[in-house]
Structure formats: C-alpha cells, structure tokens
Protein backbone atom coordinates (compact mmCIF):
# COMPACT_ATOMS: atom_id res chain seq x y z
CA UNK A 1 -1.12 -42.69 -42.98
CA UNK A 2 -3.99 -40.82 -40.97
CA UNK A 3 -7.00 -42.77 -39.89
CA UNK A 4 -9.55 -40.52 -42.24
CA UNK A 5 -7.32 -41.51 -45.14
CA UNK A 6 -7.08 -45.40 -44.34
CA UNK A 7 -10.79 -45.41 -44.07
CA UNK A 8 -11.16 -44.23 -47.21
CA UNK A 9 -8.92 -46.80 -48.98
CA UNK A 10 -10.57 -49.72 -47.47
CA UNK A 11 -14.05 -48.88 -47.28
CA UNK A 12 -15.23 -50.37 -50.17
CA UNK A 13 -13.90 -53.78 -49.22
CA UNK A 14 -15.24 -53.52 -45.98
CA UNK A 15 -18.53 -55.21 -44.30
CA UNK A 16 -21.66 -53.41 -43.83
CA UNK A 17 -21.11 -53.85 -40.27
CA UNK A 18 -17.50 -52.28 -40.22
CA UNK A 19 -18.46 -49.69 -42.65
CA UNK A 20 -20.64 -48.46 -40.23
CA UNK A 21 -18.42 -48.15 -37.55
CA UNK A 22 -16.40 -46.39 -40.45
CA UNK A 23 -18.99 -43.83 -40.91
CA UNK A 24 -19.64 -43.42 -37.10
CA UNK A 25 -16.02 -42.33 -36.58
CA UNK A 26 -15.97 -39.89 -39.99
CA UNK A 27 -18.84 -38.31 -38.34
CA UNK A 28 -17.98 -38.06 -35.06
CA UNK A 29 -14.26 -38.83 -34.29
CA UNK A 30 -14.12 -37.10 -30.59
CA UNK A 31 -16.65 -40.57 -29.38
CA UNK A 32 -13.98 -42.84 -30.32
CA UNK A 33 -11.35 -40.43 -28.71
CA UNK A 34 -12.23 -40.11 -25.65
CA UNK A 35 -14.68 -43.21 -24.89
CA UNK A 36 -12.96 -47.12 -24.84
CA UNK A 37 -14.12 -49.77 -27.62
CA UNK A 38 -16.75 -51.12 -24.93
CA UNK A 39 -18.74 -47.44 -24.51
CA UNK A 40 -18.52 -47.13 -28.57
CA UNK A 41 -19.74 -50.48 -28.82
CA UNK A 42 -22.73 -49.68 -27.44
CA UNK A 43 -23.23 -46.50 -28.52
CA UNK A 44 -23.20 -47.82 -32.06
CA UNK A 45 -25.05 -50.63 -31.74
CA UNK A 46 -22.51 -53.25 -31.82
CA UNK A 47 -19.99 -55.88 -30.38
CA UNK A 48 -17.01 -54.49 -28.61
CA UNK A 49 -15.25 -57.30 -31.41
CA UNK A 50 -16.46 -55.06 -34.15
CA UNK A 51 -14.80 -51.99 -33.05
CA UNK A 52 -11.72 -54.29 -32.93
CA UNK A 53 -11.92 -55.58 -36.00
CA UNK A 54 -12.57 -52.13 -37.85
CA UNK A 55 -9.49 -51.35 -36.08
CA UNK A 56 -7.63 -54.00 -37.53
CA UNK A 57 -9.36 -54.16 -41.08
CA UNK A 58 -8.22 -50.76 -41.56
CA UNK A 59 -4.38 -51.18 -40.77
CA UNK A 60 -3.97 -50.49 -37.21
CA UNK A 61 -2.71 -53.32 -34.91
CA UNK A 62 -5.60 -52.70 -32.36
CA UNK A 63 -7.98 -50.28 -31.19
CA UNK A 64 -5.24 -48.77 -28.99
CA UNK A 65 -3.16 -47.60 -31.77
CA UNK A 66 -6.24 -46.10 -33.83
CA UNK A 67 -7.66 -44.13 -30.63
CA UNK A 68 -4.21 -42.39 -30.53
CA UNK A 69 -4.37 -41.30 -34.12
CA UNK A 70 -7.40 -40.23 -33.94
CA UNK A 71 -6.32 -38.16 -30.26
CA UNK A 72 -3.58 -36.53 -32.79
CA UNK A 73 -5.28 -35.44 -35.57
CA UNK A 74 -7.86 -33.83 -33.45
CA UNK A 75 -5.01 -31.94 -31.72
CA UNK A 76 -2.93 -31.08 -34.56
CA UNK A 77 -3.38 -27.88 -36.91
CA UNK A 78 -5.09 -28.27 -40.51
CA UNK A 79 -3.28 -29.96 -43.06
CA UNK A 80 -1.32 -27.62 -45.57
CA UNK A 81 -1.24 -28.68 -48.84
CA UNK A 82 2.23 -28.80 -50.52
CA UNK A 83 3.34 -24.95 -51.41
CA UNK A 84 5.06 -26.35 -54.42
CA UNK A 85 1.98 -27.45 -56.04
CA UNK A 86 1.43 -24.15 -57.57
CA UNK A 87 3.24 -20.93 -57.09
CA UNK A 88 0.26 -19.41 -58.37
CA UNK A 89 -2.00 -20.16 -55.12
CA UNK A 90 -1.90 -18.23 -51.98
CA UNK A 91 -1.41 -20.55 -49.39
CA UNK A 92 -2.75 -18.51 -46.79
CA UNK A 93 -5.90 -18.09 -48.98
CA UNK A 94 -6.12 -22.33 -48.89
CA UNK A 95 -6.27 -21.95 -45.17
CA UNK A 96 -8.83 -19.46 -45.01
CA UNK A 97 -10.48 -21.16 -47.73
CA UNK A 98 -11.13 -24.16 -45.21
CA UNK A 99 -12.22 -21.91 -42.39
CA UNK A 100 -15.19 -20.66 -44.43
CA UNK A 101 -16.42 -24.03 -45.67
CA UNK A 102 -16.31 -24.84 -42.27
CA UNK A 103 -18.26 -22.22 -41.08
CA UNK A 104 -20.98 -23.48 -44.04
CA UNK A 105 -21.18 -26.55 -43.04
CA UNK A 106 -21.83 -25.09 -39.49
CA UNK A 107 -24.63 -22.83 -41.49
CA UNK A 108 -25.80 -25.62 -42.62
CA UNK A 109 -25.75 -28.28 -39.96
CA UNK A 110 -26.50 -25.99 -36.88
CA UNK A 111 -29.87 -26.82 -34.92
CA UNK A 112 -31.46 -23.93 -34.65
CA UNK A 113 -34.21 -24.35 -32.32
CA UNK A 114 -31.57 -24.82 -29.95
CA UNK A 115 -30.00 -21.65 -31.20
CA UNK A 116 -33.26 -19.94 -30.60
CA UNK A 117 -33.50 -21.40 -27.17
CA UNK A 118 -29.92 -19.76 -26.30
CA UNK A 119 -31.45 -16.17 -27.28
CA UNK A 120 -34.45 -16.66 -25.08
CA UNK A 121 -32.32 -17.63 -22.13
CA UNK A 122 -29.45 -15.00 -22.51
CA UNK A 123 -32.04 -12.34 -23.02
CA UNK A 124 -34.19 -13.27 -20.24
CA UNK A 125 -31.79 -14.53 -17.30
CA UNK A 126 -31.52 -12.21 -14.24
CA UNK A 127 -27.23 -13.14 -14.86
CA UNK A 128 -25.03 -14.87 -16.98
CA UNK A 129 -21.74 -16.28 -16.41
CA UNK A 130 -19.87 -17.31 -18.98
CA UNK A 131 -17.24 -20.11 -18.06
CA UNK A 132 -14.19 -21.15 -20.66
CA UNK A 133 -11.14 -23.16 -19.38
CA UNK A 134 -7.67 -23.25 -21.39
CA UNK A 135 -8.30 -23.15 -25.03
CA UNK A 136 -12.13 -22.07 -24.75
CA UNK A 137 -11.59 -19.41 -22.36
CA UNK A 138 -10.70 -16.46 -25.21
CA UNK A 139 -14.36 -17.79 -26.55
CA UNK A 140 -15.60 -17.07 -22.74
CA UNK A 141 -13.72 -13.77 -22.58
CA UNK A 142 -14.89 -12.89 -25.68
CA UNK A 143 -18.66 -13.75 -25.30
CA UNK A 144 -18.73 -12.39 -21.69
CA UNK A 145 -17.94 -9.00 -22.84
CA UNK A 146 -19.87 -8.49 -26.00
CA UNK A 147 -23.18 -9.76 -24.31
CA UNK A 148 -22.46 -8.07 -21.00
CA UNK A 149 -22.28 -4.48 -22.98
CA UNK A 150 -26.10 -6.05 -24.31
CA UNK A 151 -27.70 -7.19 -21.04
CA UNK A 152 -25.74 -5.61 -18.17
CA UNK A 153 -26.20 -8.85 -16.23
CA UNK A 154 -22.97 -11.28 -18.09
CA UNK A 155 -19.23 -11.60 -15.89
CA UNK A 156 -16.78 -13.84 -16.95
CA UNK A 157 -15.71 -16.74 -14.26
CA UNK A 158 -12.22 -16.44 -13.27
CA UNK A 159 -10.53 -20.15 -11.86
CA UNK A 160 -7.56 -18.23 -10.67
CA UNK A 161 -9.94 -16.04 -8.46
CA UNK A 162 -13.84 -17.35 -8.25
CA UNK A 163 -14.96 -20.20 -5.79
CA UNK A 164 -17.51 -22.15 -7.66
CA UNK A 165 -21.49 -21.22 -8.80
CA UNK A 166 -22.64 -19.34 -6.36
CA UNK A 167 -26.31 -18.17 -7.23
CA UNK A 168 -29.02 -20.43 -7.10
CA UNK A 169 -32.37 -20.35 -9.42
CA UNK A 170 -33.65 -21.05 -12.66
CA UNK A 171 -33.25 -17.34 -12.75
CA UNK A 172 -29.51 -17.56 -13.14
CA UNK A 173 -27.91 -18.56 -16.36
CA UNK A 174 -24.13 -20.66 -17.10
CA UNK A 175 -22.71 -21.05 -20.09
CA UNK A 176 -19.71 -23.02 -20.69
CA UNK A 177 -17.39 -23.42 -23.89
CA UNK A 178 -16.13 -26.98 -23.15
CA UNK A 179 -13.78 -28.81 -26.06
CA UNK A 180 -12.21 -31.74 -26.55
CA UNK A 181 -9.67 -32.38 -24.38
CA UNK A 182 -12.65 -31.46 -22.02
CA UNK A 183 -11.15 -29.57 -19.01
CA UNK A 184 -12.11 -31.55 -15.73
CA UNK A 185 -12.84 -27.77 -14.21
CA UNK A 186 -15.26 -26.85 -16.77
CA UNK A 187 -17.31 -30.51 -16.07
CA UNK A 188 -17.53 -29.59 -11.91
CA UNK A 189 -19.00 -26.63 -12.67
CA UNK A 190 -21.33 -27.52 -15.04
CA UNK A 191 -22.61 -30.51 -12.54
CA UNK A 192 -22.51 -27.85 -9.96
CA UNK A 193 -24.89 -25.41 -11.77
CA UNK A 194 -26.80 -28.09 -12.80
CA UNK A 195 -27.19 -28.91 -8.90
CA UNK A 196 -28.08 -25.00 -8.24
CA UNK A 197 -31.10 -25.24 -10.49
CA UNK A 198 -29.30 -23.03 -13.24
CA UNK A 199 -29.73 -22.85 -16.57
CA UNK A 200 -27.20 -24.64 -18.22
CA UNK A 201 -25.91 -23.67 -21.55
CA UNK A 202 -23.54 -25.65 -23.22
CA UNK A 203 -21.41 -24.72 -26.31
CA UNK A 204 -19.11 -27.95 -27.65
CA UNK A 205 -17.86 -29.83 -30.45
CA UNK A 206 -19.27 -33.38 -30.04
CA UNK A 207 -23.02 -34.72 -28.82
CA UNK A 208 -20.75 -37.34 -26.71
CA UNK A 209 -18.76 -34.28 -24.76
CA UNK A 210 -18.79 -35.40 -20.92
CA UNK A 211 -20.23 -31.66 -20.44
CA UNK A 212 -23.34 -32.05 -22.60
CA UNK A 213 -25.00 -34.31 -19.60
CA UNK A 214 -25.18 -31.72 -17.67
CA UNK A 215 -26.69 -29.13 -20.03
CA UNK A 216 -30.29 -27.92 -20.08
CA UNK A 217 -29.31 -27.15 -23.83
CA UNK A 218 -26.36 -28.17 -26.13
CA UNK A 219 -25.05 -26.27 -28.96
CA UNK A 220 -23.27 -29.05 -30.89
CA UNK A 221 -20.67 -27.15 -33.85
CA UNK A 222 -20.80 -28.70 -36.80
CA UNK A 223 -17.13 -28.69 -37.97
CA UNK A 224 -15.96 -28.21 -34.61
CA UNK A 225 -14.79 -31.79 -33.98
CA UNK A 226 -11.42 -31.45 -35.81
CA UNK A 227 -8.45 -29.80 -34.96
CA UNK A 228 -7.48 -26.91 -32.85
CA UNK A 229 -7.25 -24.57 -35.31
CA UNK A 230 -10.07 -25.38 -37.19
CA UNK A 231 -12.34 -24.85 -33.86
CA UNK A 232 -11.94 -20.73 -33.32
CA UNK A 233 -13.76 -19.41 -37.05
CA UNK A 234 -16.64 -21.45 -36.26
CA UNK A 235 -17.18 -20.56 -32.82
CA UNK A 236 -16.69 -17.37 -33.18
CA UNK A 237 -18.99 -17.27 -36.55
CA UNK A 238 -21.98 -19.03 -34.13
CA UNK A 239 -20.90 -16.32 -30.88
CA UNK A 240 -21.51 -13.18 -33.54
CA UNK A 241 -24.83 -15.02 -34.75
CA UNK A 242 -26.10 -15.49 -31.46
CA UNK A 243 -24.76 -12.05 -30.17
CA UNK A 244 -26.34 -10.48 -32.86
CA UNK A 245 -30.07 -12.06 -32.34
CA UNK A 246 -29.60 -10.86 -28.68
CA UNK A 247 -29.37 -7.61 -29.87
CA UNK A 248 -32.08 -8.05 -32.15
CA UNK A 249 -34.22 -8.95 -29.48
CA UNK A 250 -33.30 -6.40 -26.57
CA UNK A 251 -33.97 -3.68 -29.64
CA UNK A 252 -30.10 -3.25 -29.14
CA UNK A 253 -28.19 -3.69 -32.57
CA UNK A 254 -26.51 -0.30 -32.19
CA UNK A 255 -24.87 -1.57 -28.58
CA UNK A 256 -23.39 -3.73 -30.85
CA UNK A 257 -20.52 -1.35 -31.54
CA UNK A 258 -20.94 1.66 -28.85
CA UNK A 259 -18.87 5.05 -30.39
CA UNK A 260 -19.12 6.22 -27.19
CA UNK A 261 -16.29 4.45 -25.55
CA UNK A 262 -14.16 4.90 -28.23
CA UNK A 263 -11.51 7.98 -29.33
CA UNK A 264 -12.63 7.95 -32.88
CA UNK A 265 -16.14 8.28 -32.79
C-alpha cells in the first residue's frame, strides 16, 4: 500500500504531533525524499523520534522503508485507474483529466510576484542561458528557443560541449530547470553563477530542492512534486505563461509564432 494511502487510513487515530508530520509529507513529499529523519526533524519543528514514530504508526518498519516509497512514487508514472471500471470512460481522457487539474492547482498556487520578477529579469538581462540536465533539459531546449526568437540574447548550455558559466555580472542571467532526482551538474553550476554575480533563476518542484540555495529567485510548481509524468504539463503550462508576458512586455506577441520561417505562411 503507497505511503499517501496509509496516511490516509491512520490519520485520524494519529497524534497531533504525528499528524503533522503527516501533513508535512502530503505537502511536500520530495523533503522527506531526499533529506534524512534528522534534517526533517528540524525542518518541521520536531524530534528526530517523531519522524520515526510517524514512520512506524503508519505501517512501515522504519523511516528507511517509508523514504524509499516515497523515492518510488515520485519516480513512477500516474496511477491509472482500472479500465474495467467503465467501458464507457476514455482512459486517455482520465489521464489528461489529471494533467489539467494539475495545471489549476499550479494556477492557483503559483507565486506570482516571483513570476513577475522572472519577466523583469528575462526581459532586461544583457544574456540568458538556460541550463536543463536529463529529464529537465527538453524544458531547457524548449525555453531557450522560444525566448531566444523574443530577446536575441538566450543559448541553451550544452554539458557535452560548454565548460562552465563563463560571463560575469549582474548583467548576465541563468536559469536552470532542476527536479527531483536533482542532477549534481545542474547544482555546480548554479553555485558557480551564483559565484559570477549572475542572476540566478531557478525553476523546481520543491522549496527544499538543493538548487533553490543558490537562486536569486525560485519558481516553486505547485503540482510538480509528484511523478515524472505528472511534471512536463505543468512546466510547460508556467514556460508558455511566462513566455508569453515576455512578449507582452518587449511589444513582441506576434514573435510568438514568426510565419516567416515557415513554408506555409
């Protein structure tokens, strides 16, 4: 039985303490993925005893065993519900389905002042580079392009062929699309723009993402912190929205989809 769905058979006979540790984890299941009991502890608040306990008071043997759950679930695929429930229902429409509430709640939970803040910078910056490793570098590839046809001044960084952040100056902009498993390549780079007095601009699915310290400004995905799957409709929901106020800005919205470069005009 998955950890979300143990929680939510033993909550109610749970302690105040250990239901808060409960809805720490609902929220925000990447900090007890990637951080030991000690570090969650005292993010929460609590004794490192507590985090064991919730452990065990929801079924697990130890804290060990629930971390790994948790590190599966966020790495799996959404959950399909049974195709026999209903011949009627188009299971690829239940999928979809999801993906849009997602993208909802990221409507709805999304800070935008910090949104705002992106524009400014990407509009502004005398270059951009956008930096995705692995599974966040389509996002990169993807982002680099579209904003490079606004500005003129975005590249994508290339690991297989680039040497590190080379320009110096609050001047110069970085972005970085950093998820969780959190690519150790992706973390140098943002400490080393960080060290070159760039703007940093971070783009991730969890407050606690070893990239966000680094950031001048974090763009936190509501929705984001699930699976693999689940992680592409939202970010590229938030790229178009923040594409499209760049274009806004620059007096650009027909760059958005140049006929020029295309053979049907």
């Amino acid at each position: 039985m998955p950890y979300r769905e143990k929680i939510r058979n033993s909550f109610d006979s749970l302690t105040p303490g250990l239901k808060k540790v409960g809805e720490v984890l609902l929220a925000n299941p990447i900090l007890f993925a990637t951080r030991p009991a000690k570090q969650i502890a005292e993010v929460l608040g609590v004794s490192e005893t507590m985090v064991v306990r919730f452990s065990k008071a929801i079924g697990f043997d130890g804290f060990g065993e629930l971390q790994k759950d948790i590190q599966q679930t966020l790495l799996a695929g959404p959950v399909v519900a049974d195709e026999s429930a209903g011949d009627t229902e188009n299971p690829f429409g239940r999928i979809m389905g999801s993906d849009v509430r997602n993208i909802q709640k990221a409507a709805a939970e999304l800070d935008t002042d910090i949104g705002r803040k992106f524009v400014d910078i990407l509009s502004e910056s005398e270059t951009v580079q956008v930096v995705g490793y692995y599974q966040s570098f389509p996002f990169a590839h993807w982002f680099a392009f579209l904003l490079n046809t606004l500005t003129g001044t975005a590249a994508l960084y290339r690991p297989e062929t680039d040497i590190g952040i080379i320009k110096k100056g609050s001047g110069h902009c970085v972005v970085i699309f950093s998820y969780y498993r959190y690519a150790l390549g992706t973390i140098r780079l943002a400490e080393e723009a960080r060290d070159n007095g760039n703007q940093v601009l971070v783009i991730t699915d969890s407050s606690h993402s070893p990239v966000v310290r680094y950031a001048d400004h974090a763009l936190v995905l509501p929705g984001a912190e699930r699976s693999v799957l689940e992680k592409g409709p939202v970010t590229f929901s938030v790229m178009n929205t923040l594409l499209l106020h760049v274009a806004k800005k620059l007096g650009k919205l027909d760059f958005i989809n140049p006929a020029n470069q295309y053979y049907v005009k």
